[in-house]
Protein backbone atom coordinates (compact mmCIF):
# COMPACT_ATOMS: atom_id res chain seq x y z
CA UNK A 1 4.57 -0.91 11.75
CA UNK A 2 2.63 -2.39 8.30
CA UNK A 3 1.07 -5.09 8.83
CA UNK A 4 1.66 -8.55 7.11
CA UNK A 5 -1.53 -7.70 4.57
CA UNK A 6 -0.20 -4.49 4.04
CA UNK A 7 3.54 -5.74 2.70
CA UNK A 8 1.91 -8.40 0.90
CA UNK A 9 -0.50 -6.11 -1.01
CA UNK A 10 2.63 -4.23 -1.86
CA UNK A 11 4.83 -6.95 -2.88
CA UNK A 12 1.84 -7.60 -5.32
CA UNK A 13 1.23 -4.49 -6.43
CA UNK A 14 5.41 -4.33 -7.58
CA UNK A 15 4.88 -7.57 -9.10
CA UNK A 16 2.14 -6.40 -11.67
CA UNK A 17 4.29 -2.79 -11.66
CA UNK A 18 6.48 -4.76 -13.08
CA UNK A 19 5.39 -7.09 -15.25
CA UNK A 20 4.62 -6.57 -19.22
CA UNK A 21 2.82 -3.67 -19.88
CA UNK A 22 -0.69 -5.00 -21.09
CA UNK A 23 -0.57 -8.89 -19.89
CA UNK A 24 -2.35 -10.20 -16.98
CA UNK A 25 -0.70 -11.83 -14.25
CA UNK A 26 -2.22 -15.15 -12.47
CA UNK A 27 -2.55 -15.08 -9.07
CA UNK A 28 -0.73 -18.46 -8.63
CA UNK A 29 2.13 -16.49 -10.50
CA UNK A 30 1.96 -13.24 -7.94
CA UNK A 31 1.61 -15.59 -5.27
CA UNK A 32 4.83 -18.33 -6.10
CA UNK A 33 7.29 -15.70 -6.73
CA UNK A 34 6.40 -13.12 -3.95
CA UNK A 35 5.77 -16.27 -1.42
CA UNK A 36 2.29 -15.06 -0.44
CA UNK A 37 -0.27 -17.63 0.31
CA UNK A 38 -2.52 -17.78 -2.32
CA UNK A 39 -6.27 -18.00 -0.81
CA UNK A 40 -4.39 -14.21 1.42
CA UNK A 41 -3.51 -13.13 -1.85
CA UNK A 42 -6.98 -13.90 -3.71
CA UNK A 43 -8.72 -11.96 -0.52
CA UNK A 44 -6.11 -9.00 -0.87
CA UNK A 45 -6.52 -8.71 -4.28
CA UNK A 46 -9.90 -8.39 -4.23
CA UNK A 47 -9.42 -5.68 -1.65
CA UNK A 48 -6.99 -3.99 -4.02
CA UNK A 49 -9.58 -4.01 -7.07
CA UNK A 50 -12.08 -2.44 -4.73
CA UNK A 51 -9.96 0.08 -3.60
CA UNK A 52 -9.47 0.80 -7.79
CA UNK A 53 -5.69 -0.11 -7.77
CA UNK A 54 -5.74 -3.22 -9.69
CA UNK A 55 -8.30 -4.71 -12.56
CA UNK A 56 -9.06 -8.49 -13.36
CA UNK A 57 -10.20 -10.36 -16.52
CA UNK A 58 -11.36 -14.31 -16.39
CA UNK A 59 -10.49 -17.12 -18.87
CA UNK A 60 -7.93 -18.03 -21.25
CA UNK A 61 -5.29 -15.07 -20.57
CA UNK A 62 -6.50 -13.58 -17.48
CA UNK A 63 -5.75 -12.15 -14.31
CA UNK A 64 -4.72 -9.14 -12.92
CA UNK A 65 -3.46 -6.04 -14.12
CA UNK A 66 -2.80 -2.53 -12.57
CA UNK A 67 -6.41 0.00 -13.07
CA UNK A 68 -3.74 2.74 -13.49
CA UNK A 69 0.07 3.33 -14.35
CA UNK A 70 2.20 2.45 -11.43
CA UNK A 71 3.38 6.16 -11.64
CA UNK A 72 0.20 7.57 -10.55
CA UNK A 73 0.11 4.96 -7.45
CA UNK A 74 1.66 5.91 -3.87
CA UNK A 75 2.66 3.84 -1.18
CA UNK A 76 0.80 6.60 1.28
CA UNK A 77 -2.65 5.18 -1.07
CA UNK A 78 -1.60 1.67 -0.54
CA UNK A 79 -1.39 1.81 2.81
CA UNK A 80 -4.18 3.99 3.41
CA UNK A 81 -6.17 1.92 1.59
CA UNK A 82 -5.57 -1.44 3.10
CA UNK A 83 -4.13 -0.85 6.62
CA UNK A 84 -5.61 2.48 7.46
CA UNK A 85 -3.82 5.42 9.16
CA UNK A 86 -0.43 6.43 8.74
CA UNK A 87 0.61 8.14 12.16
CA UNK A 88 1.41 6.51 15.14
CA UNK A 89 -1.17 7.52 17.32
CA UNK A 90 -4.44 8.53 16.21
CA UNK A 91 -4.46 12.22 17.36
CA UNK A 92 -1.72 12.88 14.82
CA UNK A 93 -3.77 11.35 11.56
CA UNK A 94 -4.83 13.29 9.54
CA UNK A 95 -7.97 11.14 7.86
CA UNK A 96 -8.28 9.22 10.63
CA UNK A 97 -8.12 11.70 13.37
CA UNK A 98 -9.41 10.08 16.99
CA UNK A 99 -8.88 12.18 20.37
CA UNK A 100 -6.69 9.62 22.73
CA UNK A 101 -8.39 8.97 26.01
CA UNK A 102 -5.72 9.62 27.85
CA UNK A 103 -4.68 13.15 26.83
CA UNK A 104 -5.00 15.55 29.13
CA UNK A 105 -4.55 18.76 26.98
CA UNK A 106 -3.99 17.90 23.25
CA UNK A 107 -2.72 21.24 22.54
CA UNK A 108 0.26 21.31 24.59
CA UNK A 109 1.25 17.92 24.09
CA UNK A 110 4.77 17.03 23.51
CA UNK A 111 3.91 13.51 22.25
CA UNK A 112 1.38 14.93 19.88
CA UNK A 113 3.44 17.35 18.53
CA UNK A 114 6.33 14.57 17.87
CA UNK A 115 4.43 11.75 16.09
CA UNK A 116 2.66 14.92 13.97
CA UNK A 117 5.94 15.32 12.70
CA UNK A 118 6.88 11.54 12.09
CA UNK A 119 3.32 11.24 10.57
CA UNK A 120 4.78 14.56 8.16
CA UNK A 121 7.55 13.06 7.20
CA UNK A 122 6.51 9.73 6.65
CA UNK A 123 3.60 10.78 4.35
CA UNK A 124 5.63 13.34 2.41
CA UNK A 125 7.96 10.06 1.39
CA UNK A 126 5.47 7.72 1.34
CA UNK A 127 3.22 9.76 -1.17
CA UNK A 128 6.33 11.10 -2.92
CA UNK A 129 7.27 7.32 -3.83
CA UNK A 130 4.82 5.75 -6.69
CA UNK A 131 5.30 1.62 -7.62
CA UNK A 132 7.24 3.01 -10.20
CA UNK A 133 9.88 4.50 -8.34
CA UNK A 134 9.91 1.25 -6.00
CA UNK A 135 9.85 -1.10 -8.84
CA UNK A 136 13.03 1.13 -10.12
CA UNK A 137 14.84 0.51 -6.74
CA UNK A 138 14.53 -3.19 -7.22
CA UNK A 139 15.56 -3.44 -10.98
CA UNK A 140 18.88 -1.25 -9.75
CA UNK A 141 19.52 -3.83 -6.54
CA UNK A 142 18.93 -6.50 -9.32
């Protein structure tokens, strides 16, 4: 399941994907129309420039902006970026691979084996769908 931070990093992200090519958005702006709280949003923001996915200017004009086109941005990097793994258990990650204590022979196990396979297909659709292609689904819905 994403995590609250995670969906509202997103939310923001489609926001800017979708604003004007070229103009900064305000946080107060990201944060009134996606109903984020703004001093979250300022934190996850910040985490977002870090992780290179947005930019910000200060004064008269300013804001934030996406650091690349919102083609070339994945959900599977979102999420990766600001909630950590993908699979459901941490002996199916790939990047974040951890044995579970509990296992008693990870090569033979069925629940392994499963969640590898959710983890699969949830990162093959995750990384196949950019901010573009979500900010697409929500201009058809509109």
């Amino acid at each position: 399941m994403l995590a609250q931070k995670t969906r509202y990093a997103l939310r923001a992200l489609l926001y800017l994907a979708e604003a004007e090519p070229g103009r900064s958005v305000q946080v107060a702006d990201i944060a009134a129309t996606q109903q984020v709280p703004r001093k979250y949003l300022e934190l996850i923001l910040l985490d977002l420039k870090k992780a290179g996915f947005v930019g910000s200017r200060r004064g008269p004009g300013g804001g934030y902006t996406l650091a690349k086109p919102a083609a070339e941005i994945s959900f599977a990097e979102v999420i990766r970026a600001v909630d950590g793994p993908i699979a459901l258990v941490p002996c199916a990650s790939l990047n974040f691979y951890a044995r579970c204590g509990d296992c008693h022979d990870e090569a033979s196990c069925a629940i392994r084996r499963v969640m590898a396979k959710v983890r699969h297909d949830a990162v093959e659709t995750l990384s196949g769908t950019s901010l573009a292609d979500a900010a697409a689904f929500e201009t058809l819905a509109a």
